[in-house]
N, C-alpha and C. Protein backbone atom coordinates (compact mmCIF):
# COMPACT_ATOMS: atom_id res chain seq x y z
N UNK A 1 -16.73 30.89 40.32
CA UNK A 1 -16.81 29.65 41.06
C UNK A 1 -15.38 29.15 41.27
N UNK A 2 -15.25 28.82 42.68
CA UNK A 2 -14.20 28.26 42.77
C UNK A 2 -13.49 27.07 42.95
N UNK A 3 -12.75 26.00 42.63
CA UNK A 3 -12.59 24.60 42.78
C UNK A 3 -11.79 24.46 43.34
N UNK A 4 -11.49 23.40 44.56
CA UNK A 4 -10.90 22.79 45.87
C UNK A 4 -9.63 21.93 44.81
N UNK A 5 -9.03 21.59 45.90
CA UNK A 5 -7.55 21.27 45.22
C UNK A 5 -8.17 19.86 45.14
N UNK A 6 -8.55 19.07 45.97
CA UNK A 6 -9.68 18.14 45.55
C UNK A 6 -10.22 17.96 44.71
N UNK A 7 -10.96 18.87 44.11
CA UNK A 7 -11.52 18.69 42.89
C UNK A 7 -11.12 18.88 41.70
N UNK A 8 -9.45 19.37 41.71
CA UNK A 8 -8.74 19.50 40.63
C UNK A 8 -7.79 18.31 40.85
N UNK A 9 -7.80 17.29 41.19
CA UNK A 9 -7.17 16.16 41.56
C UNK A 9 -8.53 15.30 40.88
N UNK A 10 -9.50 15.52 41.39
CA UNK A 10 -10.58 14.23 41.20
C UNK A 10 -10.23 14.17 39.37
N UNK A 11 -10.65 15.48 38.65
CA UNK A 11 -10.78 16.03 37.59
C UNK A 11 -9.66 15.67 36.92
N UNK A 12 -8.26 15.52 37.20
CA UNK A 12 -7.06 15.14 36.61
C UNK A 12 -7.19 13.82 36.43
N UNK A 13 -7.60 12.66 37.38
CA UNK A 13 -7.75 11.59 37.70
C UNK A 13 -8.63 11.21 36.49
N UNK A 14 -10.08 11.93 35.94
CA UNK A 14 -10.59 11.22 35.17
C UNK A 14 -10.00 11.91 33.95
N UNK A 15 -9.04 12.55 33.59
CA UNK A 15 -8.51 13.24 32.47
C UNK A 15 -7.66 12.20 32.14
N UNK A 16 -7.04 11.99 33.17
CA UNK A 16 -5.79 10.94 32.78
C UNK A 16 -6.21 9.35 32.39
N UNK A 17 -7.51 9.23 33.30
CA UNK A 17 -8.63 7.69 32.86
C UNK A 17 -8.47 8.27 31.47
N UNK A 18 -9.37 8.85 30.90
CA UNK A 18 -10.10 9.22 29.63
C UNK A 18 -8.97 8.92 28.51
N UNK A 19 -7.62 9.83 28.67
CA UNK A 19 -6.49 10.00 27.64
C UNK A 19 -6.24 8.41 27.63
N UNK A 20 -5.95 7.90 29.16
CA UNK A 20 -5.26 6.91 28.67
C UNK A 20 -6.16 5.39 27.94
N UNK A 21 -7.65 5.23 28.46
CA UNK A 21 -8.08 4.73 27.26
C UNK A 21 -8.24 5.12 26.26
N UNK A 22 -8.21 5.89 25.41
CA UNK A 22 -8.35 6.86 24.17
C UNK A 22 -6.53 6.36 23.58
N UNK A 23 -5.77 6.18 24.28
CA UNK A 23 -4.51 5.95 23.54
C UNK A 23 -4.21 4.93 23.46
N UNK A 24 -5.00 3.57 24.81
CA UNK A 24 -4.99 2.55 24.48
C UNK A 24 -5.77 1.79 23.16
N UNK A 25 -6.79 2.36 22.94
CA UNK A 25 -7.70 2.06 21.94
C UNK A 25 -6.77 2.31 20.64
N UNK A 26 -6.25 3.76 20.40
CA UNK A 26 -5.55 4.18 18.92
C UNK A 26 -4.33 3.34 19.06
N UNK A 27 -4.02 2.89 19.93
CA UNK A 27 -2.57 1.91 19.79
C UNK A 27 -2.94 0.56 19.25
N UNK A 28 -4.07 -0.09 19.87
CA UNK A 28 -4.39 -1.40 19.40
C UNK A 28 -5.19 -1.20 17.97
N UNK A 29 -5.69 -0.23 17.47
CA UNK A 29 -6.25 -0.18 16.03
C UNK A 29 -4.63 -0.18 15.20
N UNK A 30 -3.98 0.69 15.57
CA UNK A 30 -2.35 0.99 14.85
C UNK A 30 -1.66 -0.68 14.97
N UNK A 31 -1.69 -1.40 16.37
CA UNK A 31 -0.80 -3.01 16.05
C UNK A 31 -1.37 -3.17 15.15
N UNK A 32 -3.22 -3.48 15.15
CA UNK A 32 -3.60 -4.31 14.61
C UNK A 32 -3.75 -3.78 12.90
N UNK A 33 -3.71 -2.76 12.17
CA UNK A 33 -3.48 -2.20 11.35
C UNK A 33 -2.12 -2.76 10.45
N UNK A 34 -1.43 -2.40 11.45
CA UNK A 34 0.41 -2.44 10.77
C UNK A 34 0.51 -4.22 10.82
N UNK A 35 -0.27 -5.10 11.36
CA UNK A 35 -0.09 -6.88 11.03
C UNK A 35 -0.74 -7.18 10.37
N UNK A 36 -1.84 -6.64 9.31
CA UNK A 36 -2.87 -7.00 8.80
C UNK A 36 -2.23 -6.84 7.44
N UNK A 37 -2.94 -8.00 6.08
CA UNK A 37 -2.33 -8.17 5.20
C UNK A 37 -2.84 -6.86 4.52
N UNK A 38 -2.58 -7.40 3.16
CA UNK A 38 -3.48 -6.32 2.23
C UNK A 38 -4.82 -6.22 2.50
N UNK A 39 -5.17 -4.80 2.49
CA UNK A 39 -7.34 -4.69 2.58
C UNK A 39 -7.30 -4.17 1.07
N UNK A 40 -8.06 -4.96 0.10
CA UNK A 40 -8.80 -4.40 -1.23
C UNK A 40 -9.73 -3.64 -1.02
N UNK A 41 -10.05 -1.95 -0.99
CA UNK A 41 -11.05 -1.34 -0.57
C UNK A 41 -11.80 -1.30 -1.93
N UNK A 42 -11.46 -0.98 -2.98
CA UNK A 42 -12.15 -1.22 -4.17
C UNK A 42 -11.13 -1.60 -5.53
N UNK A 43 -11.87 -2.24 -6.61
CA UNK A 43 -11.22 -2.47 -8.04
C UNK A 43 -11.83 -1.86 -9.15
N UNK A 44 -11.49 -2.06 -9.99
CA UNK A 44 -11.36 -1.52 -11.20
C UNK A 44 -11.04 -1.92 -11.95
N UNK A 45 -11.82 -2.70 -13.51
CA UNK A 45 -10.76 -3.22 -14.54
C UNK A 45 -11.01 -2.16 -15.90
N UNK A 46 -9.88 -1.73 -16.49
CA UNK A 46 -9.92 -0.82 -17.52
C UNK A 46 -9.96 -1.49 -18.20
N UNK A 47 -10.21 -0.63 -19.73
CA UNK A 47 -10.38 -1.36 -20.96
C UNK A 47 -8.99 -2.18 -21.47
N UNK A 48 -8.29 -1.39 -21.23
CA UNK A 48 -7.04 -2.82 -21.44
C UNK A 48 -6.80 -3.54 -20.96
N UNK A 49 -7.59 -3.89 -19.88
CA UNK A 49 -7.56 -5.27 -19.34
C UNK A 49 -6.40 -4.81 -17.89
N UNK A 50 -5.81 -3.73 -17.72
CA UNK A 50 -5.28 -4.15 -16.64
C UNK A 50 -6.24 -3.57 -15.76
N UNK A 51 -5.81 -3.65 -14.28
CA UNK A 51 -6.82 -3.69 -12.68
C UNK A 51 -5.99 -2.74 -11.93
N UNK A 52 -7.00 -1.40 -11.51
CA UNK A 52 -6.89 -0.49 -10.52
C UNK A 52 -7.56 -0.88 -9.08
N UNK A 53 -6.21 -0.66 -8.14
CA UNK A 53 -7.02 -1.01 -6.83
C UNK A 53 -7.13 -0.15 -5.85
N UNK A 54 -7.62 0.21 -5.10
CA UNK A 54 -7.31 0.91 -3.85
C UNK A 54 -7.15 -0.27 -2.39
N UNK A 55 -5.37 0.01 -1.91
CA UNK A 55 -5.64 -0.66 -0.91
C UNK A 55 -4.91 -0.29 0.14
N UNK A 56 -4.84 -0.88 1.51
CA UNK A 56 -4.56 -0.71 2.84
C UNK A 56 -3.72 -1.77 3.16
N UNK A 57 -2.96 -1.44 4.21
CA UNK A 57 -2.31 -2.52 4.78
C UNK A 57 -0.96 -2.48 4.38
N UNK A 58 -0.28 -3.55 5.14
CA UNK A 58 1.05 -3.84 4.48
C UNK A 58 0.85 -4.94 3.14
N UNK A 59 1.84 -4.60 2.36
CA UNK A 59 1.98 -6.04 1.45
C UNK A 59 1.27 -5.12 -0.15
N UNK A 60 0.91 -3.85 0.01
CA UNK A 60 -0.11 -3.75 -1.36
C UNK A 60 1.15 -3.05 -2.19
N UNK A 61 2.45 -2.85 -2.09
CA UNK A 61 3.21 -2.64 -3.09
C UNK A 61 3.86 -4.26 -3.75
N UNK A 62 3.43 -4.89 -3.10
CA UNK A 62 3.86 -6.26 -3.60
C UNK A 62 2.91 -7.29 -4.35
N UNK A 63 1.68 -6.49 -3.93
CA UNK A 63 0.15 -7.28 -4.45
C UNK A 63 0.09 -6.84 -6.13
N UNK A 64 0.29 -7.60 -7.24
CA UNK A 64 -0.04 -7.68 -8.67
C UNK A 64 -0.69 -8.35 -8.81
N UNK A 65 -1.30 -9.32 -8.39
CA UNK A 65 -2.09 -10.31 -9.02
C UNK A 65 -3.71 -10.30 -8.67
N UNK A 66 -4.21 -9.87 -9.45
CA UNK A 66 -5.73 -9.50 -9.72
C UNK A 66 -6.56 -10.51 -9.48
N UNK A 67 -6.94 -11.34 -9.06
CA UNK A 67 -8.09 -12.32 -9.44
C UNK A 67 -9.66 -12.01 -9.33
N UNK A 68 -10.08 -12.07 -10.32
CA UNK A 68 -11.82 -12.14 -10.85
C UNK A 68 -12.63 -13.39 -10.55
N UNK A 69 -13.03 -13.77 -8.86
CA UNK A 69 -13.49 -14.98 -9.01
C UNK A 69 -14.85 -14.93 -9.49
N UNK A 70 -15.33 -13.58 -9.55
CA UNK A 70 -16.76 -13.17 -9.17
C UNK A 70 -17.51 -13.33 -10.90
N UNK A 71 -17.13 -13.49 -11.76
CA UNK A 71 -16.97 -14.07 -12.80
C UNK A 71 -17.64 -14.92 -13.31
């Protein structure tokens, strides 16, 4: 089968639609990612009393302070 230069134009046209929302989308998850504070994805308190966290974001090498409101 053979395709018209037309139709390898139409076909580029929605290649280039497609990529470029697909990069608009991963760009605005990445701003909005890299401005967002700390995310606590989960905790942990060991028996000695100190607190394991898993987290995201900027700011979680600066985050020490644990709070237990749930308590």
């Amino acid at each position: 089968m053979f395709y018209t230069v037309e139709q390898h134009k139409i076909c580029a046209r929605h290649i280039a639609f497609f990529l470029s929302v697909i990069l608009i989308f991963v760009g605005s998850i990445t701003i909005a990612s890299m401005n967002a504070g700390p995310i606590i994805l989960g905790t942990e308190m060991n028996d000695n009393g100190r607190v394991e966290y898993l987290c995201l974001g900027n700011g979680c090498e600066d985050f020490t302070v644990m709070r237990w409101n749930d308590q």
